[in-house]
C-alpha atoms as a PDB file:
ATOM      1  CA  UNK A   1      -1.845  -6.092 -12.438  1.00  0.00           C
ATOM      2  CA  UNK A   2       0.406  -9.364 -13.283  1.00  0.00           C
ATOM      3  CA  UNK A   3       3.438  -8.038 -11.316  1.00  0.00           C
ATOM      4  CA  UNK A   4       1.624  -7.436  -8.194  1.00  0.00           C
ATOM      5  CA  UNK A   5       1.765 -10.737  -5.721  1.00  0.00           C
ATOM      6  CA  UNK A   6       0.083 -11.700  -2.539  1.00  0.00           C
ATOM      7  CA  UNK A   7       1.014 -14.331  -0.507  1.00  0.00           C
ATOM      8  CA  UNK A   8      -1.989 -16.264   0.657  1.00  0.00           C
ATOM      9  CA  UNK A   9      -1.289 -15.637   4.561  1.00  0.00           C
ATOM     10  CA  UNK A  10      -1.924 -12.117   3.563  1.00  0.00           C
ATOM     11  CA  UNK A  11      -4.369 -12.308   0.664  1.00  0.00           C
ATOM     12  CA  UNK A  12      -6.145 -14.197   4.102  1.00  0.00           C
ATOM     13  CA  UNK A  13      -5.350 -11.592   6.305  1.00  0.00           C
ATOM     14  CA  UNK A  14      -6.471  -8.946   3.712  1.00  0.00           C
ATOM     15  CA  UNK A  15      -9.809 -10.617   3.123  1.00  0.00           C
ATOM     16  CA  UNK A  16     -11.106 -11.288   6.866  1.00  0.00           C
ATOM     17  CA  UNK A  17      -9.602  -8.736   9.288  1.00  0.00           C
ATOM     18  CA  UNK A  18      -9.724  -5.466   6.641  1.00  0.00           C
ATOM     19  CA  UNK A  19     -12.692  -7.124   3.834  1.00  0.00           C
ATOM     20  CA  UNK A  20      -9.601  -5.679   1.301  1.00  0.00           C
ATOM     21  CA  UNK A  21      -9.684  -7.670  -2.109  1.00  0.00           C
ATOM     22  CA  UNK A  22      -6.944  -7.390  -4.714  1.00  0.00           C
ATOM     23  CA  UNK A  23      -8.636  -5.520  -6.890  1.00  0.00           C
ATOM     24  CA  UNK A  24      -8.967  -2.635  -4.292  1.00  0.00           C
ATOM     25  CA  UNK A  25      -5.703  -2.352  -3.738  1.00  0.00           C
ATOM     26  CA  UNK A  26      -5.332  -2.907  -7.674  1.00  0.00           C
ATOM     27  CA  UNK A  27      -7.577   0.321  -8.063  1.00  0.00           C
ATOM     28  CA  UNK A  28      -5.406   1.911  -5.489  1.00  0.00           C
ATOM     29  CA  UNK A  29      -2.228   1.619  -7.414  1.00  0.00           C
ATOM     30  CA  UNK A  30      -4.265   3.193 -10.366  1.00  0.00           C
ATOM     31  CA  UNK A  31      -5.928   6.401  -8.393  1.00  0.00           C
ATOM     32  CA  UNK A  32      -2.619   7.226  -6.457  1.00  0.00           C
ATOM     33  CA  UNK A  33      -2.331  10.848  -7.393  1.00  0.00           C
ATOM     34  CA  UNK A  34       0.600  11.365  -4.998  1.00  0.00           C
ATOM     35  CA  UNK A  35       4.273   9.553  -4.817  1.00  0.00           C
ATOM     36  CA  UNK A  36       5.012   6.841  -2.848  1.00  0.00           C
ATOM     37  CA  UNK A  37       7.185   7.112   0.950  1.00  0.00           C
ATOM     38  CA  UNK A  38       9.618   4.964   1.976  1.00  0.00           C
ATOM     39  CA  UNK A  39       9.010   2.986   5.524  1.00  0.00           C
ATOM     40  CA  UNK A  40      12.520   4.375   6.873  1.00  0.00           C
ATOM     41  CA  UNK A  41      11.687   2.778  10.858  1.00  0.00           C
ATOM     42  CA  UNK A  42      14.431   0.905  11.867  1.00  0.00           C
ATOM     43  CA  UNK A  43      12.105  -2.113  12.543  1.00  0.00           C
ATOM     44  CA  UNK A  44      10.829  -1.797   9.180  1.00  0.00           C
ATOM     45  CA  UNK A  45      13.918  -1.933   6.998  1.00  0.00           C
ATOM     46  CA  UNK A  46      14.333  -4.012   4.069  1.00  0.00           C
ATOM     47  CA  UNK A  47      16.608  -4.546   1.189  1.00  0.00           C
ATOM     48  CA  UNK A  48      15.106  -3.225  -1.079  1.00  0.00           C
ATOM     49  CA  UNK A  49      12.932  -0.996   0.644  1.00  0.00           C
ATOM     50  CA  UNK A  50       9.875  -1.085   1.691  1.00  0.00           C
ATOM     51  CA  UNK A  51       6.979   1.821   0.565  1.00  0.00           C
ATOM     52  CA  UNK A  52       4.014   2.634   1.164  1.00  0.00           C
ATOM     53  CA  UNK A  53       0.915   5.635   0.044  1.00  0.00           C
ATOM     54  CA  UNK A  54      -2.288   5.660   0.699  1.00  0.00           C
ATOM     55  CA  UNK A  55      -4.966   6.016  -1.700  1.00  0.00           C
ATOM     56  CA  UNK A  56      -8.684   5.539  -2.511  1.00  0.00           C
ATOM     57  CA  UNK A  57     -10.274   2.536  -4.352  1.00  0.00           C
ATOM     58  CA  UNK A  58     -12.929   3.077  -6.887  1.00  0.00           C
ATOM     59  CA  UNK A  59     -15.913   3.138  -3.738  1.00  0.00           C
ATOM     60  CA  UNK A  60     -14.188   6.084  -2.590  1.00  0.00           C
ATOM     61  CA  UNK A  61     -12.622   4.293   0.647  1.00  0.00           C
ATOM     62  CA  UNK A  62      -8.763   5.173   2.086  1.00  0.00           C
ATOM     63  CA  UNK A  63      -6.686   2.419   1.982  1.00  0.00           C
ATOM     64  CA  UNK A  64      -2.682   1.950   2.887  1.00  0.00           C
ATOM     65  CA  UNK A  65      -0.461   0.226   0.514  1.00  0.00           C
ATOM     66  CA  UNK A  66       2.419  -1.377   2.149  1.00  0.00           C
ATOM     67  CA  UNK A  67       4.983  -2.806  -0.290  1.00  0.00           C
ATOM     68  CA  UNK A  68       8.353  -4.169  -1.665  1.00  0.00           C
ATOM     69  CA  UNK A  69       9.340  -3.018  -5.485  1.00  0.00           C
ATOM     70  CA  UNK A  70      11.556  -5.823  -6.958  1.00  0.00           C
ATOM     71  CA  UNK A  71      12.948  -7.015 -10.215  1.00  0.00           C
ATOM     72  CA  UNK A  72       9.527  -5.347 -12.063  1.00  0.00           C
ATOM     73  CA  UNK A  73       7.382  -6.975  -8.788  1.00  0.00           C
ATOM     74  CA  UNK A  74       5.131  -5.730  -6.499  1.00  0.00           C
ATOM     75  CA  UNK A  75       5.370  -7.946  -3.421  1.00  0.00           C
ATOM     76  CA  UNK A  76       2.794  -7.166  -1.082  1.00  0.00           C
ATOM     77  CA  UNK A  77       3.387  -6.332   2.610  1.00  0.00           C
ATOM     78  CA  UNK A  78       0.246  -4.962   3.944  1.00  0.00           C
ATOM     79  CA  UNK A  79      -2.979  -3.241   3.346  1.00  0.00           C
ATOM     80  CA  UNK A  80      -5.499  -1.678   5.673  1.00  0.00           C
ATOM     81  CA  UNK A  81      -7.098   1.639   6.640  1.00  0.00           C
ATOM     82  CA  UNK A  82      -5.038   4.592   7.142  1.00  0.00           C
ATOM     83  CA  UNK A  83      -5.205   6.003  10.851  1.00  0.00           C
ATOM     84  CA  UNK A  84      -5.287   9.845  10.768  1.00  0.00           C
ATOM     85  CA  UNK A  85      -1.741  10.340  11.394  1.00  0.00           C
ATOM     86  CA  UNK A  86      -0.735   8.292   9.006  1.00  0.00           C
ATOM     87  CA  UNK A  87      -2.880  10.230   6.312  1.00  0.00           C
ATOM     88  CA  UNK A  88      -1.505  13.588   8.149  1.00  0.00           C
ATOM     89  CA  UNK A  89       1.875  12.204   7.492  1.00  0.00           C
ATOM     90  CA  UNK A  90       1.243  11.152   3.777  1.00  0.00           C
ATOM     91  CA  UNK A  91      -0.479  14.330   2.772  1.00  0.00           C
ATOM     92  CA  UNK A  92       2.193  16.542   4.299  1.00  0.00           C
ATOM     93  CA  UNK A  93       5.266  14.429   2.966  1.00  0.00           C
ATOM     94  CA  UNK A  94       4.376  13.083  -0.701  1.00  0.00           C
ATOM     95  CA  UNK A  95       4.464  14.862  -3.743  1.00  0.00           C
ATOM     96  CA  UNK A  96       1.524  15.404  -5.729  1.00  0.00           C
ATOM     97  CA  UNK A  97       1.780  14.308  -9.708  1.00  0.00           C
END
């Protein structure tokens, strides 16, 4: 994925606190079989917004997708294993394709 960039503080963070690589997340964007949410927190608001799903990477393991959509980018926020309310929250509020 060319449009998707990481900044290297979190391409760091990604690789030694969660031991996420791009392409996992790349194979995330790919499996997502339900629509993305939109971080509406107040402490989380961004212009333009920020979203987020959760999906699986080809080894079968959960990860959440934190991102900004701009001008045809993907600018990475975040990336780490869902907690259980967060997947409760996903499942119940996304759409399914």
């Amino acid at each position: 994925m060319k449009n998707l960039v990481i900044s290297p503080a979190i391409e760091e963070k990604l690789t030694f606190k969660h031991h996420i690589r791009r392409q996992d997340i790349e194979q995330c964007f790919m499996n997502r079989a339900r629509s993305y949410l939109e971080d509406t927190r107040l402490d989380h608001l961004t212009e333009p917004p920020t979203e987020w799903f959760i999906s699986e990477n080809n080894q079968g393991f959960l990860i959440k997708v934190v991102f900004i959509f701009d001008n045809d980018m993907i600018y990475l926020k975040s990336a780490f294993p869902p907690n259980s309310t967060e997947i409760r929250i996903y499942n119940t509020i996304s759409l399914p394709y």
